[in-house]
N, C-alpha and C. Protein backbone atom coordinates (compact mmCIF):
# COMPACT_ATOMS: atom_id res chain seq x y z
N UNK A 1 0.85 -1.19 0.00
CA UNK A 1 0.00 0.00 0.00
C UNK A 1 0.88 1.25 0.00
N UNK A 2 0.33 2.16 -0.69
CA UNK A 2 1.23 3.38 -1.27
C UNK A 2 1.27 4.29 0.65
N UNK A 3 2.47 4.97 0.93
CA UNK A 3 2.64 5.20 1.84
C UNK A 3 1.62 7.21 1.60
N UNK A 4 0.82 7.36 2.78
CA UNK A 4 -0.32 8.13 2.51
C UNK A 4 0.44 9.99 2.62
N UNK A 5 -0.29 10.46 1.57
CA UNK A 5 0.47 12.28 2.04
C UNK A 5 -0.78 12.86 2.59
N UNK A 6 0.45 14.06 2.80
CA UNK A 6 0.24 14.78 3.77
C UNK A 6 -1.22 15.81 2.93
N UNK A 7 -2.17 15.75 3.39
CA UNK A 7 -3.64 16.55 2.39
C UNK A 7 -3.44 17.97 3.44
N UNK A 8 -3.30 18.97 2.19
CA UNK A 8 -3.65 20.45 2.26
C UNK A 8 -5.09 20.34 1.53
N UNK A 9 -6.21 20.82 2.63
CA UNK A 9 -7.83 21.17 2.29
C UNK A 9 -7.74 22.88 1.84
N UNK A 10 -7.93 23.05 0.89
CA UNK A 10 -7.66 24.70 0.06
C UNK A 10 -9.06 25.28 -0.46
N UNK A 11 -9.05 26.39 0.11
CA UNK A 11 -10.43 26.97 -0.85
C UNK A 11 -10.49 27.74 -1.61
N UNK A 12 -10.57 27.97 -2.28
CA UNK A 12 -10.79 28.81 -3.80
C UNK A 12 -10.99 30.17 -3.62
N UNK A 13 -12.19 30.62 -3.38
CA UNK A 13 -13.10 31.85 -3.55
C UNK A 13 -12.48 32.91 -2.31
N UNK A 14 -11.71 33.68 -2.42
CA UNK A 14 -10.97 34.49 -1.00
C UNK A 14 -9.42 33.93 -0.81
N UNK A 15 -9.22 33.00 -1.13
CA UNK A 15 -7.88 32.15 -0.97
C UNK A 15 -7.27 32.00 -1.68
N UNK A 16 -7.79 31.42 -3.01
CA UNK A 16 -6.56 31.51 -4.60
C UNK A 16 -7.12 32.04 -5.38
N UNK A 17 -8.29 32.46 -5.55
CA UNK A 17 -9.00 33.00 -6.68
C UNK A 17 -9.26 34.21 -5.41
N UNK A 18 -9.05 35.61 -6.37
CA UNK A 18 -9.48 37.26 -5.72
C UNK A 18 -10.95 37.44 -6.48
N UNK A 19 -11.93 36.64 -5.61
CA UNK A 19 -13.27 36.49 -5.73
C UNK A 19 -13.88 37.71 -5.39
N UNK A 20 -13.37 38.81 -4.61
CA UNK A 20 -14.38 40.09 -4.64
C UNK A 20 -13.92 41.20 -5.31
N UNK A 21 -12.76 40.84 -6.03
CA UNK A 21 -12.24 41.86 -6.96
C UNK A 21 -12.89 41.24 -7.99
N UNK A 22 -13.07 39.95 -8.23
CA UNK A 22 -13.68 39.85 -9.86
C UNK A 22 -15.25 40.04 -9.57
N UNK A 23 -15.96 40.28 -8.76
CA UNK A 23 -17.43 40.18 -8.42
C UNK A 23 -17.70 41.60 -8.72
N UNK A 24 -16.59 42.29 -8.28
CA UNK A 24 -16.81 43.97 -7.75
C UNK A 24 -17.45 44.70 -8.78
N UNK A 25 -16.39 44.42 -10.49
CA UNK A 25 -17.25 45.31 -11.71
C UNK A 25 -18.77 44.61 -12.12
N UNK A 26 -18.86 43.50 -11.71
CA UNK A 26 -19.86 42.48 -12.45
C UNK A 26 -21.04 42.93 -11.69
N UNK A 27 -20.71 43.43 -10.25
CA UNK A 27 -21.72 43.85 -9.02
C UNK A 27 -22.36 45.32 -9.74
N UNK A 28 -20.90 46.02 -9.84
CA UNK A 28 -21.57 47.51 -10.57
C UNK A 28 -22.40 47.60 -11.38
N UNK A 29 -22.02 46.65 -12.56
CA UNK A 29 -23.40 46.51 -13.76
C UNK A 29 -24.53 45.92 -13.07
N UNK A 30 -24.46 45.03 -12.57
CA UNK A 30 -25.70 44.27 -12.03
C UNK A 30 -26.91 45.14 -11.12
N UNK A 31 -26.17 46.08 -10.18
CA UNK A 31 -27.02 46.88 -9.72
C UNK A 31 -26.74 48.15 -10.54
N UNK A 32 -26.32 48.49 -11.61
CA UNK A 32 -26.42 49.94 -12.45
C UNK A 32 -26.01 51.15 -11.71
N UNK A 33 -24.68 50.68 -11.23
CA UNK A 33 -24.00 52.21 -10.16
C UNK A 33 -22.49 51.73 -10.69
N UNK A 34 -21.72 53.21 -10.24
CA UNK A 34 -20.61 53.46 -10.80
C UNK A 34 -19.79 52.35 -10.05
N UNK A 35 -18.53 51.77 -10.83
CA UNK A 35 -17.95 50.66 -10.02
C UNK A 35 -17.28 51.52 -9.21
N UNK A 36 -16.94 52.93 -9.13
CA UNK A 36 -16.15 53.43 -7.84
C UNK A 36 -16.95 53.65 -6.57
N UNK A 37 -18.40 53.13 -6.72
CA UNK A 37 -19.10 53.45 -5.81
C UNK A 37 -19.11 52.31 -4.91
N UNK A 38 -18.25 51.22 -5.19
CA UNK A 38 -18.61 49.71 -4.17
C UNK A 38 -17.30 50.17 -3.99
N UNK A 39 -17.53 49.63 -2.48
CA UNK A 39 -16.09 49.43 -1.69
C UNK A 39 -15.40 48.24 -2.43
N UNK A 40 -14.08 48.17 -1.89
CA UNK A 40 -13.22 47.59 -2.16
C UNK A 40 -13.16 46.90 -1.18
N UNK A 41 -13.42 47.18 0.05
CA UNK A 41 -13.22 45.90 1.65
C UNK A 41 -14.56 45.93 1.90
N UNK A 42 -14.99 44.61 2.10
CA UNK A 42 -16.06 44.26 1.87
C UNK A 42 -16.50 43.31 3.47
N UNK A 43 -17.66 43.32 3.81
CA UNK A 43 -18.03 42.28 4.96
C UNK A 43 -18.68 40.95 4.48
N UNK A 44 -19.06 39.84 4.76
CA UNK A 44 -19.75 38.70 4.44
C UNK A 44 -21.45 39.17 3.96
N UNK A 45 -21.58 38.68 2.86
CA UNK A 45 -22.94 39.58 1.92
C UNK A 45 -22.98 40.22 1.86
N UNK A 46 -21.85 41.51 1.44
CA UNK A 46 -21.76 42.59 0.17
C UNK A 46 -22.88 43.15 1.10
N UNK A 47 -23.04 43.89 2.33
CA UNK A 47 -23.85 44.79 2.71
C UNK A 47 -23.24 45.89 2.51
N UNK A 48 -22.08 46.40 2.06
CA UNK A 48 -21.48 48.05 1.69
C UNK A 48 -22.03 48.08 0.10
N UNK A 49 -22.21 46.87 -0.91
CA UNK A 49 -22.56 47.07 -2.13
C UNK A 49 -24.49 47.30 -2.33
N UNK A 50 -24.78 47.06 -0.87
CA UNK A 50 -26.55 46.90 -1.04
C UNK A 50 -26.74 45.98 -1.56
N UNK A 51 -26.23 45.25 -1.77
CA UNK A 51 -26.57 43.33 -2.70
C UNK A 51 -28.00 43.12 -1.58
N UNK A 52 -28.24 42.76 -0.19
CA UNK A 52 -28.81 42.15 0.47
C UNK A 52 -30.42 42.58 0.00
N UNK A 53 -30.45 44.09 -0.44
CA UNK A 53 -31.68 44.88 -0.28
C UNK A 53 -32.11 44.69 -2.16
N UNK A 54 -30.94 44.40 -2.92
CA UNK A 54 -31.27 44.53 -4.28
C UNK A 54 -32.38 43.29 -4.64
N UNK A 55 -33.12 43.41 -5.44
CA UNK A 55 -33.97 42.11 -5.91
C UNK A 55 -33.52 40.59 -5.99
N UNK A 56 -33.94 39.79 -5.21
CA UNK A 56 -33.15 38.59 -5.40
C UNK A 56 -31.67 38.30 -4.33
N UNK A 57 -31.77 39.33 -4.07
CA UNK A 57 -29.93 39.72 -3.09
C UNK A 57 -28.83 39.00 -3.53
N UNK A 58 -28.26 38.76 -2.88
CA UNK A 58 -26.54 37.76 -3.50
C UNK A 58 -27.27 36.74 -4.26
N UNK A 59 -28.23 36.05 -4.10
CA UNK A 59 -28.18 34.64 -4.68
C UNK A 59 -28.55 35.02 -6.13
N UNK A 60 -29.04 36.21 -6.51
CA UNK A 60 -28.88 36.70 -7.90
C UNK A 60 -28.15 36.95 -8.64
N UNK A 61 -27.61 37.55 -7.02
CA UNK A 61 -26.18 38.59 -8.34
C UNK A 61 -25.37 37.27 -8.57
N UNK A 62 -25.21 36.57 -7.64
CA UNK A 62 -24.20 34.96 -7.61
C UNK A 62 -24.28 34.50 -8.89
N UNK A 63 -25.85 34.28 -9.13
CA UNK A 63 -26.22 33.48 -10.46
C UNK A 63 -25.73 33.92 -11.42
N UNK A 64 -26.19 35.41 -11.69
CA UNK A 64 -25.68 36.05 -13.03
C UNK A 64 -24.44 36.23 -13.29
N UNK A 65 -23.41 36.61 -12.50
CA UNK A 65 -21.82 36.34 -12.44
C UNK A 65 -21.64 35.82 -12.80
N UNK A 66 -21.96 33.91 -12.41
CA UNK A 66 -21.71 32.89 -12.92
C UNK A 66 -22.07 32.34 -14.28
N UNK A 67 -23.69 32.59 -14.66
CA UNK A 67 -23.78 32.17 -15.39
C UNK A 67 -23.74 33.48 -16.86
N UNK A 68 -23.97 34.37 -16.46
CA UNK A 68 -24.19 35.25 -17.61
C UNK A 68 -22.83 36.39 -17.88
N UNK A 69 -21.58 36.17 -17.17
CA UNK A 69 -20.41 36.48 -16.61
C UNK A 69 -19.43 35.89 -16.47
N UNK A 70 -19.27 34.72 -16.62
CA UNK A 70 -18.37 33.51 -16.70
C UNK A 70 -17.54 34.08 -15.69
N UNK A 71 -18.03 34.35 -14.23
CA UNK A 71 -17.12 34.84 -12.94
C UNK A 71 -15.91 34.24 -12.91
N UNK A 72 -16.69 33.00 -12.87
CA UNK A 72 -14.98 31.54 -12.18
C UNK A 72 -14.60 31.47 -12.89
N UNK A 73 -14.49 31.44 -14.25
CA UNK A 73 -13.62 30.92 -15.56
C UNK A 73 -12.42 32.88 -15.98
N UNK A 74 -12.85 33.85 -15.05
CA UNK A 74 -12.35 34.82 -15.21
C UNK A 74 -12.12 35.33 -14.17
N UNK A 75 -12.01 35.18 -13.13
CA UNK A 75 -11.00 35.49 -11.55
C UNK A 75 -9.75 35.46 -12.03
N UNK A 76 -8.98 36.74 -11.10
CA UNK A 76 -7.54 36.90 -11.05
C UNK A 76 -7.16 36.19 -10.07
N UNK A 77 -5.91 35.11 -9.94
CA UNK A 77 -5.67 34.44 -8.66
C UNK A 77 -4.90 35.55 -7.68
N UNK A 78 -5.16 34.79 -6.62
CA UNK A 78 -4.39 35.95 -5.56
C UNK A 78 -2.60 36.05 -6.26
N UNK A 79 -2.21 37.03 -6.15
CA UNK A 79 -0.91 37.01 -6.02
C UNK A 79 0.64 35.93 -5.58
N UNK A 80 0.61 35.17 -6.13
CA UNK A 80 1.54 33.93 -5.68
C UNK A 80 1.20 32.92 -5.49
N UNK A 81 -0.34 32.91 -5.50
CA UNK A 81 -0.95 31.88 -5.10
C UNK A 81 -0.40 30.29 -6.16
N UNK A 82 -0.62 30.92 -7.57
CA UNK A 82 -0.16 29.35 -8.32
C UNK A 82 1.28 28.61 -7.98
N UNK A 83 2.33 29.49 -7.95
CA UNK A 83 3.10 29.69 -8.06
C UNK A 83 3.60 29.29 -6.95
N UNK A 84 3.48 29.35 -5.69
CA UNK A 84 3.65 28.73 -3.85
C UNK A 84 2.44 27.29 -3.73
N UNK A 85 1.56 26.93 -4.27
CA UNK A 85 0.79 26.10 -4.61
C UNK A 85 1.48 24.92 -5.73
N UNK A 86 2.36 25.09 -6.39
CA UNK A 86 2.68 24.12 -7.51
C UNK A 86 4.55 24.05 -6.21
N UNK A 87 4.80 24.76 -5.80
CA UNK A 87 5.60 24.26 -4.80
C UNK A 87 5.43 23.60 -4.04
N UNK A 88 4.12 23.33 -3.07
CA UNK A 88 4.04 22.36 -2.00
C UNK A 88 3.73 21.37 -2.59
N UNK A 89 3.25 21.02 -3.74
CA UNK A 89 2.68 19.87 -4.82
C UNK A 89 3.71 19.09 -5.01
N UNK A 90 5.25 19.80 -5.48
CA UNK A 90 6.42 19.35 -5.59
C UNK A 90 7.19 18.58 -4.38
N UNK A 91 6.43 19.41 -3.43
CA UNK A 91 7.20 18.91 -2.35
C UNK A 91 6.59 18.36 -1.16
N UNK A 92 5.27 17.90 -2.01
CA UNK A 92 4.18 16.30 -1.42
C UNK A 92 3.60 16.60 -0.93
N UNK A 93 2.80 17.69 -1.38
CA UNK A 93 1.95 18.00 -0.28
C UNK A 93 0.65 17.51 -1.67
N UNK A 94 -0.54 16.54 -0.70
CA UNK A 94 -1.79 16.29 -1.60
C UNK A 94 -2.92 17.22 -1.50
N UNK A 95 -3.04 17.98 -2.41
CA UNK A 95 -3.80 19.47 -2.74
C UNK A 95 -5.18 19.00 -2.75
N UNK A 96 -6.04 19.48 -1.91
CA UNK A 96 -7.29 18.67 -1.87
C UNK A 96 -8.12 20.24 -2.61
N UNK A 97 -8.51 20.63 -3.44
CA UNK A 97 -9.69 22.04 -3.56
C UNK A 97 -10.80 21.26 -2.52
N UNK A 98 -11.63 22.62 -2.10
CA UNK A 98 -12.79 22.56 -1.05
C UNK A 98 -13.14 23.29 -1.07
N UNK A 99 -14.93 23.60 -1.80
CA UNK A 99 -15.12 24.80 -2.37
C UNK A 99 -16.90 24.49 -2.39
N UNK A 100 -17.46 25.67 -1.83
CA UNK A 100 -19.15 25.85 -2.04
C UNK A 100 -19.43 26.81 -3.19
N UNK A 101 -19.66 26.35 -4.22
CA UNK A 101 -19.18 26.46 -5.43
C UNK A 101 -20.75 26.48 -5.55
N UNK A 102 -21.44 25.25 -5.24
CA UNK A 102 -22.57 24.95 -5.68
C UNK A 102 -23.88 25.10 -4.73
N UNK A 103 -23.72 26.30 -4.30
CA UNK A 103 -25.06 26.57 -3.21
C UNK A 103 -26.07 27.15 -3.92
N UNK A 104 -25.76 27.46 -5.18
CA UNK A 104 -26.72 28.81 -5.84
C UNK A 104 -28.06 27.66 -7.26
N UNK A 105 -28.78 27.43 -7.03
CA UNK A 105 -29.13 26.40 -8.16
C UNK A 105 -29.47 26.74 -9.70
N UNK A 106 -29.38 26.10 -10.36
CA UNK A 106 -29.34 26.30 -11.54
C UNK A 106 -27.78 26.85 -12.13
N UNK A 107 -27.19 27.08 -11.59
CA UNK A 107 -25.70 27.19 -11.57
C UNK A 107 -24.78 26.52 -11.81
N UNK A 108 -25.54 24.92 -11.34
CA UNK A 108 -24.13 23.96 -10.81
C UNK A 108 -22.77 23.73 -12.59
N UNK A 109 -24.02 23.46 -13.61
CA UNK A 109 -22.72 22.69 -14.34
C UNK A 109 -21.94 23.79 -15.01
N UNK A 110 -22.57 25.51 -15.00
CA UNK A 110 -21.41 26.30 -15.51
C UNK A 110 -20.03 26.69 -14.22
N UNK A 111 -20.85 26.38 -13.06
CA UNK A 111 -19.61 26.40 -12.11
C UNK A 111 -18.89 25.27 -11.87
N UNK A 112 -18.89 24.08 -12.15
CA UNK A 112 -17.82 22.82 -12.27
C UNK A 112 -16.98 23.71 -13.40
N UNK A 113 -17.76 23.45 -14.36
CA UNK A 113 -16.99 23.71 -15.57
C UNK A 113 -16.04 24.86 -16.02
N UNK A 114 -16.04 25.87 -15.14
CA UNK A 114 -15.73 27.30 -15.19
C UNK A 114 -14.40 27.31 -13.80
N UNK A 115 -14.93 26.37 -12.72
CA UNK A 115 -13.79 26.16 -11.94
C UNK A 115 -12.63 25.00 -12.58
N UNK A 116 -12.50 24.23 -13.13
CA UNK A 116 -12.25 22.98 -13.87
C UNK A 116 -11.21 23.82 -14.85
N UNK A 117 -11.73 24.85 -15.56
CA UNK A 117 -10.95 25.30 -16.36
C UNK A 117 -10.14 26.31 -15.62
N UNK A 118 -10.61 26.89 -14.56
CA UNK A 118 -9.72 27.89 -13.92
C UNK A 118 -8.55 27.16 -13.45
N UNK A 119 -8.32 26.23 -12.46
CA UNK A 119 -8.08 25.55 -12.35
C UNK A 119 -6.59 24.94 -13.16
N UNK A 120 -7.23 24.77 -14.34
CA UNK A 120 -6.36 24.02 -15.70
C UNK A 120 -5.38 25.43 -16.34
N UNK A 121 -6.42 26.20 -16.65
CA UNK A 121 -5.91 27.80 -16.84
C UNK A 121 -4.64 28.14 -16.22
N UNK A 122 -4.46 27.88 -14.60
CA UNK A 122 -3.47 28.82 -13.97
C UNK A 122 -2.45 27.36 -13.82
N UNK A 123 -2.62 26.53 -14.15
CA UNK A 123 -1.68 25.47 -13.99
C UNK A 123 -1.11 25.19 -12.23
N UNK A 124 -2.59 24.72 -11.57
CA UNK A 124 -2.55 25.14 -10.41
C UNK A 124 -2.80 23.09 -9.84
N UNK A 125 -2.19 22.36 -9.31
CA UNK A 125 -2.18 21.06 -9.20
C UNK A 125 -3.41 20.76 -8.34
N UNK A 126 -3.59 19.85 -8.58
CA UNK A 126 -5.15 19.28 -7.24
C UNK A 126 -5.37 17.71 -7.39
N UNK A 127 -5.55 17.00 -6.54
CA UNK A 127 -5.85 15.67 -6.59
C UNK A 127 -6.51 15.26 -6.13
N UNK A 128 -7.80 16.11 -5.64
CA UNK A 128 -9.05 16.39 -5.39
C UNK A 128 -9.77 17.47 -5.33
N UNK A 129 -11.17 17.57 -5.93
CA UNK A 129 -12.20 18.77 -5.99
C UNK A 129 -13.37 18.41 -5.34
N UNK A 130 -13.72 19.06 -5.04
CA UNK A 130 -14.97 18.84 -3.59
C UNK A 130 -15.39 20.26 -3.70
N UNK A 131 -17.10 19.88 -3.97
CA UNK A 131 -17.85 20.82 -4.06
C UNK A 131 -18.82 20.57 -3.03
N UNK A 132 -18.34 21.14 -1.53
CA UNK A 132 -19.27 20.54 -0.33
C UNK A 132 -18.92 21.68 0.48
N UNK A 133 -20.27 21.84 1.19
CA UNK A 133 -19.98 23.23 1.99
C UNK A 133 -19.95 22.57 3.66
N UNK A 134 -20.08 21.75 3.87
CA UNK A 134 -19.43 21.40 4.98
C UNK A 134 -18.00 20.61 5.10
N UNK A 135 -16.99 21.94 5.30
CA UNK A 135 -15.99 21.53 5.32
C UNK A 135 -15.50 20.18 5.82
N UNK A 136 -15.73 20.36 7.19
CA UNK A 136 -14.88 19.35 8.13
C UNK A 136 -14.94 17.66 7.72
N UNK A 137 -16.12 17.80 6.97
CA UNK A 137 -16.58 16.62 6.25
C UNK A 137 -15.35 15.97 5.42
N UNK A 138 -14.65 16.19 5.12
CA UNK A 138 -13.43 16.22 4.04
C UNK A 138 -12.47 16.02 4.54
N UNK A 139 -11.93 14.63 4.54
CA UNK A 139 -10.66 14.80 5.28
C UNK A 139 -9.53 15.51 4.83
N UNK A 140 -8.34 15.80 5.93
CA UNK A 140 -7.46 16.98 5.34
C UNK A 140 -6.69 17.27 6.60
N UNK A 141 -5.57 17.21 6.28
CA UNK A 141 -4.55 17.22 7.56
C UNK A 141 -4.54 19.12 7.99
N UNK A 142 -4.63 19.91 7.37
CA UNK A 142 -4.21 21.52 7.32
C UNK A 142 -5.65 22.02 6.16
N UNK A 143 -6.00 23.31 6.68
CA UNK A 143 -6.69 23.67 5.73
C UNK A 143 -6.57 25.34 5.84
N UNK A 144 -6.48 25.60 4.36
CA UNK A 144 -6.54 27.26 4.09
C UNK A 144 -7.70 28.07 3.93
N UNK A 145 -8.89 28.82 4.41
CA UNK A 145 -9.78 28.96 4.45
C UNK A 145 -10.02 30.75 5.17
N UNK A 146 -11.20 31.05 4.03
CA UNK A 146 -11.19 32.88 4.76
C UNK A 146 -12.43 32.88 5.16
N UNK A 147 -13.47 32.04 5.46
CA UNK A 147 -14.66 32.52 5.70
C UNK A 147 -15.09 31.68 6.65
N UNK A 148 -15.16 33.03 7.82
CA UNK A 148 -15.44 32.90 9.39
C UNK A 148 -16.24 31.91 9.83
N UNK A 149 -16.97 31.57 8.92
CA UNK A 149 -17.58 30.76 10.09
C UNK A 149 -17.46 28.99 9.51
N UNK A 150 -16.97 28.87 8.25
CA UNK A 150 -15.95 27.47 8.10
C UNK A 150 -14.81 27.52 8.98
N UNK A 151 -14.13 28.86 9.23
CA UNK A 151 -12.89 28.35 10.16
C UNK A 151 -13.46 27.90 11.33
N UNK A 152 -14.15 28.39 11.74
CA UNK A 152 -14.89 28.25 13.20
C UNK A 152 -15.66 26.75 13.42
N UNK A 153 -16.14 26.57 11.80
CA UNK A 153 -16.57 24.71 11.99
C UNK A 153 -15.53 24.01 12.09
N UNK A 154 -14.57 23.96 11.36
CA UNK A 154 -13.44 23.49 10.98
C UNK A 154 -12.60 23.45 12.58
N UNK A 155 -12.51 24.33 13.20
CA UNK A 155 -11.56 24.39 14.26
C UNK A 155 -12.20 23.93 15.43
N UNK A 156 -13.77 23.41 15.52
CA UNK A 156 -14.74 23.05 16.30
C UNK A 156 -14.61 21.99 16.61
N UNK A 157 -14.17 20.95 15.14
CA UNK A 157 -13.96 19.79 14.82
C UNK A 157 -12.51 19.41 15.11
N UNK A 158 -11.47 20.34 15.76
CA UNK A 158 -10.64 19.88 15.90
C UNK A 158 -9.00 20.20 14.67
N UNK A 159 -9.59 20.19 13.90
CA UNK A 159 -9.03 20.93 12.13
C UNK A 159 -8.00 22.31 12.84
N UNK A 160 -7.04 22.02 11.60
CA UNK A 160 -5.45 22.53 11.81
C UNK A 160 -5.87 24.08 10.67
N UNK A 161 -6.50 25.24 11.18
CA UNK A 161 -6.51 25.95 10.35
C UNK A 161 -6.00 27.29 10.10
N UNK A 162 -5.07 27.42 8.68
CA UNK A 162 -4.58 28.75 8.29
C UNK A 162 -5.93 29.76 7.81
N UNK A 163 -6.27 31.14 8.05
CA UNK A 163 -6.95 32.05 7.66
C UNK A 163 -6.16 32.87 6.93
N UNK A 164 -6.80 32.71 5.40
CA UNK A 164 -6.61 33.45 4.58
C UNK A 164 -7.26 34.59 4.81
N UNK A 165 -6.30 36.17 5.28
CA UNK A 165 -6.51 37.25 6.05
C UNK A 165 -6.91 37.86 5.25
N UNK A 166 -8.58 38.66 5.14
CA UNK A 166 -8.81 39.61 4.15
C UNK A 166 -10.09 40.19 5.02
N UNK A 167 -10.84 41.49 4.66
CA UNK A 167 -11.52 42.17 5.12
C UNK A 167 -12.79 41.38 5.39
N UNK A 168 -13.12 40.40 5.68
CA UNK A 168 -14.64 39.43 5.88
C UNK A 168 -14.08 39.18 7.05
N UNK A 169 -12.36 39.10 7.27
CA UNK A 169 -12.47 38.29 8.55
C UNK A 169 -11.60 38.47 9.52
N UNK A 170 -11.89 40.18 9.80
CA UNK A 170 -10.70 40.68 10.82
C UNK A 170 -10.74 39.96 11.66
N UNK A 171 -11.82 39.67 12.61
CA UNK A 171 -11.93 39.35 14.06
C UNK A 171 -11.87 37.58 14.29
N UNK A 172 -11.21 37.02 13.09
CA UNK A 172 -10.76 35.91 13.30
C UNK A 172 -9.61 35.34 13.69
N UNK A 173 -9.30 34.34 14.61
CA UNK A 173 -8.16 33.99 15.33
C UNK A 173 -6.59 33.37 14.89
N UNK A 174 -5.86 33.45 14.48
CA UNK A 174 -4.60 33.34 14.21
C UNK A 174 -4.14 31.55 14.10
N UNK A 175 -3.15 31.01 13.10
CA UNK A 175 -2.66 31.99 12.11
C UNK A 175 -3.12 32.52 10.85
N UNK A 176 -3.06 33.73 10.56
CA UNK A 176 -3.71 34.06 9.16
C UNK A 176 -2.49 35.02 8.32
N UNK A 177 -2.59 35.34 6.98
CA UNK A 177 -1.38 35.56 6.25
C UNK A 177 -2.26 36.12 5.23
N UNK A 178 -2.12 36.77 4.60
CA UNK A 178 -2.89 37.41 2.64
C UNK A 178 -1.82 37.04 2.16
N UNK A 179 -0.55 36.85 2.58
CA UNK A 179 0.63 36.78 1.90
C UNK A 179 1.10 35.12 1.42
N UNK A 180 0.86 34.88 0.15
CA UNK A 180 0.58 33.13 -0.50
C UNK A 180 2.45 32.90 0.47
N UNK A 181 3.56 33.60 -0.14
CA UNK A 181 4.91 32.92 0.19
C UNK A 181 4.76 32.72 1.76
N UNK A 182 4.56 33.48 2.42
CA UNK A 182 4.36 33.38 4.09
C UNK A 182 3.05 32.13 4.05
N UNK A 183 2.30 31.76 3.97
CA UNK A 183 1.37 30.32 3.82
C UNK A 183 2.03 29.31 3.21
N UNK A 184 2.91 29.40 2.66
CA UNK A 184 3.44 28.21 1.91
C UNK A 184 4.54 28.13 3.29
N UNK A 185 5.04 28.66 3.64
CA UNK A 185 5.96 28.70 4.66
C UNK A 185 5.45 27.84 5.69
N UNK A 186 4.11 28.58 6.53
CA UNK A 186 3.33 27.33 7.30
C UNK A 186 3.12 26.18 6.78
N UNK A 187 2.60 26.45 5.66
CA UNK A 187 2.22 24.51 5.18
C UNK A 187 3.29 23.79 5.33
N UNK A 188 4.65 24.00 4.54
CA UNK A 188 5.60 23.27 4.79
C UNK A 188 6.29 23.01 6.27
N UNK A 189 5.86 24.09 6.92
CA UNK A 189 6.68 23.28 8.73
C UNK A 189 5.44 22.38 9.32
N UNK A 190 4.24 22.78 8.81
CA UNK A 190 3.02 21.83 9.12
C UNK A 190 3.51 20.47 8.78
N UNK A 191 3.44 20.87 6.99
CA UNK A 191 3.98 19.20 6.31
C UNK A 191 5.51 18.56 7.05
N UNK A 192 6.44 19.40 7.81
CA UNK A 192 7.43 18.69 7.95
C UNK A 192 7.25 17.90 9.86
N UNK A 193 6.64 18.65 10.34
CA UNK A 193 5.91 18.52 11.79
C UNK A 193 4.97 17.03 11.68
N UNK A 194 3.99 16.74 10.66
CA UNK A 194 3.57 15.77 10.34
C UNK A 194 4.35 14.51 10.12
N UNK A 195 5.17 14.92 9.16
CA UNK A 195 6.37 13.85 8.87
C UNK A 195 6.90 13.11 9.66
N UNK A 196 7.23 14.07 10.85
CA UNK A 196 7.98 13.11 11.96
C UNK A 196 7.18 12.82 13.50
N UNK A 197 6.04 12.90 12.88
CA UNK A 197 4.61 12.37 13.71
C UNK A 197 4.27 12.91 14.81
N UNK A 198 4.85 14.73 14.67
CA UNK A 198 4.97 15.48 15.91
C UNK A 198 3.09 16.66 15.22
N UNK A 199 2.74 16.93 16.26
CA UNK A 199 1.57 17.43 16.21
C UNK A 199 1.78 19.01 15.44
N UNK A 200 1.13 18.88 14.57
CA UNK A 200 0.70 20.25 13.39
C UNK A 200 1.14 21.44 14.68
N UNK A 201 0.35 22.01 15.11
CA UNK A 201 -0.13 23.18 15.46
C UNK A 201 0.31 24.21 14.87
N UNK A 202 -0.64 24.93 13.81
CA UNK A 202 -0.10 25.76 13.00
C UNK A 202 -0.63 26.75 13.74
């Protein structure tokens, strides 16, 4: 039997893909206001963009992004992200994606297909995709994650978790980084802490 690696659980939307920078112009058209008029730091449901109060609220604007916007197939990745990501791949770490991708309905097969290619696009490794919004469900030795209240399931359950640091989630608990080379840094003393069967604590 093949001797088992070490699984990094990774999420997409806030973490490798800059999901509210690509939402931000798509938001402006969608509600018909100037794109300098949406903030740029944003809280959990776009309440500075008025999404909540607009017709339909996020789960509209979600849809149309996706489907009439090709959102996921056109996200900018975070900064370093491919690039510190195809390094821990090299250096054994098993890249699990973990992603609620599919909460919005009627959505689902342009968002496989639009993440699938993003994905392929940035030449970004994975040896698993999981489209499940309960994280902890998933096994995964370390997980990278920006939205408060998965870290909070995730760390409930016991789960080894980095916070990907961005404006949804000041008041969340440590360690967290925006910076991909400083996260690749943790993963690897995680992955090397594992190795010699000494306990994560990232």
């Amino acid at each position: 039997m093949a001797e088992r690696k070490f699984i990094l659980g990774l999420d997409l939307d806030g973490c490798v893909a800059d999901f509210y920078g690509g939402l931000r112009p798509i938001a402006a058209e969608w509600l018909g206001v100037p794109l300098d008029s949406l903030a740029e730091e944003v809280s959990y449901g776009l309440p500075e963009w008025g999404v909540p109060e607009a017709p339909g609220g996020y789960s509209a604007l979600h849809r149309y992004a996706v489907v009439q916007r090709d959102l996921f197939r056109n996200l900018a990745p975070m900064p370093r992200a491919p690039q510190v990501i195809r390094r821990l791949s090299a250096e054994g770490v098993n890249i699990r994606v973990i992603t609620h991708r599919l909460f919005i309905s009627r959505s689902h097969r342009a968002a496989v297909a639009q993440t699938v290619d993003w994905l392929d696009r940035h030449d970004i490794p994975y040896y698993g995709l999981c489209f499940v919004g309960d994280k902890e469900d998933v096994g995964a030795d370390l997980y990278i994650e920006d939205t408060a209240r998965n870290v909070d399931a995730l760390r409930a359950e016991g789960k080894q978790v980095i916070v990907h640091a961005n404006s949804t989630n000041r008041g969340v608990a440590g360690p967290r980084s925006s910076d991909w080379d400083e996260i690749g840094e943790l993963v690897l003393a995680a992955l090397a802490a594992w190795a010699a069967g000494e306990t994560i604590g990232v």
